[in-house]
Protein backbone atom coordinates (compact mmCIF):
# COMPACT_ATOMS: atom_id res chain seq x y z
CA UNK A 1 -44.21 10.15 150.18
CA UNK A 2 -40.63 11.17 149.05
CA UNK A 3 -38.89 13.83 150.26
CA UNK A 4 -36.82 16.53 148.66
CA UNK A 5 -33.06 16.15 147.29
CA UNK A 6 -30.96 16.61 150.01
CA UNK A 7 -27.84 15.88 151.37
CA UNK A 8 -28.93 14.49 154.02
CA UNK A 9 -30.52 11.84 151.44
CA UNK A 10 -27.34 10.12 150.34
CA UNK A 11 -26.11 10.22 153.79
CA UNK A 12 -29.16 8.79 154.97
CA UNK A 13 -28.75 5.61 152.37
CA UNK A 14 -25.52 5.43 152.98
CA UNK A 15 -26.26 4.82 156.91
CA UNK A 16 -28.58 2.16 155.59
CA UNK A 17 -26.50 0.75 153.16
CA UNK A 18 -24.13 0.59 156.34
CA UNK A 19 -26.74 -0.99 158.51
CA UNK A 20 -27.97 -3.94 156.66
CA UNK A 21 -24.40 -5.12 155.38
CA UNK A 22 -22.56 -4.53 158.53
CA UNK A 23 -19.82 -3.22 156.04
CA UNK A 24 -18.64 0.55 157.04
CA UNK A 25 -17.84 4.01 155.10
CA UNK A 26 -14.18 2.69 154.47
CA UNK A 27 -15.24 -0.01 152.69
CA UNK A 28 -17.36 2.29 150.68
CA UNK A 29 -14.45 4.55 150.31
CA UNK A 30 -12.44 1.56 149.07
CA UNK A 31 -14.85 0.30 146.18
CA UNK A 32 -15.00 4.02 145.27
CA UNK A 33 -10.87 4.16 145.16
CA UNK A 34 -10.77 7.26 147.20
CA UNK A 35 -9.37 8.14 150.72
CA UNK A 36 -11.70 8.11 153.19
CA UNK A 37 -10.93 11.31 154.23
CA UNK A 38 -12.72 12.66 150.68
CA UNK A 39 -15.27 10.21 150.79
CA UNK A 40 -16.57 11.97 154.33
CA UNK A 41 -15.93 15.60 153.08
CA UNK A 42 -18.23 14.39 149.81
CA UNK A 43 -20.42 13.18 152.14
CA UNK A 44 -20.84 15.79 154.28
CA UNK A 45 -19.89 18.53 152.20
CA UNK A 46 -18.56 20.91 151.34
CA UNK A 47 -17.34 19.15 148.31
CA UNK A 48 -20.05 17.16 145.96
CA UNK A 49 -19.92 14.16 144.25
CA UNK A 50 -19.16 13.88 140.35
CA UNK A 51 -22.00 12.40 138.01
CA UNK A 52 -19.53 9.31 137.93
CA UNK A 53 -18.84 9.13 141.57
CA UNK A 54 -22.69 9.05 142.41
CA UNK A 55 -23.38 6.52 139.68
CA UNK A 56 -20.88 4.07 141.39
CA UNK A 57 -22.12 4.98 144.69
CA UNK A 58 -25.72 4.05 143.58
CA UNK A 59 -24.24 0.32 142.46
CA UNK A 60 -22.13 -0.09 145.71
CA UNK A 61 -25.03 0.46 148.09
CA UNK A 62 -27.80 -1.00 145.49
CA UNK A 63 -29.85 1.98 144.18
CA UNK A 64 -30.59 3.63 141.38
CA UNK A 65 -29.05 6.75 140.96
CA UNK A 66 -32.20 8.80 141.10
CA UNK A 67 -33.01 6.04 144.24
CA UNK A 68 -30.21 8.00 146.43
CA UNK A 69 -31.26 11.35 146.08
CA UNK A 70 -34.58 10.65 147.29
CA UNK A 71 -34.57 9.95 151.60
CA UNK A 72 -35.63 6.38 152.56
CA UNK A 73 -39.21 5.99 154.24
């Protein structure tokens, strides 16, 4: 069962992302060109993600845009 958009969602396959390619949030950051200081404050909020920056975040970590808005089982 999926849950709700959240989040806690992206951060959630992000941390997955994280654990099964032993690669970290800077080298997120880095395919994203943007500090890593924004990437974490877009993360966590209060700031949001554009359209654009969650489309490329979806094809670093290897969903589908709709994919990362939904929390992993």
């Amino acid at each position: 069962m999926t849950q709700p958009i959240t989040a806690t969602a992206i951060q959630e396959r992000v941390a997955l992302y994280v654990t099964r390619t032993k690669k970290d949030r800077q080298y997120i950051a880095e395919q994203m060109d943007m500090p890593i200081s924004t990437f974490y404050t877009k993360l966590n909020g209060p700031s949001e993600f554009s359209f654009s920056e969650g489309k490329r975040l979806a094809e670093i970590i290897g969903c589908t845009v709709d994919e990362m808005f939904i929390r992993p089982s």
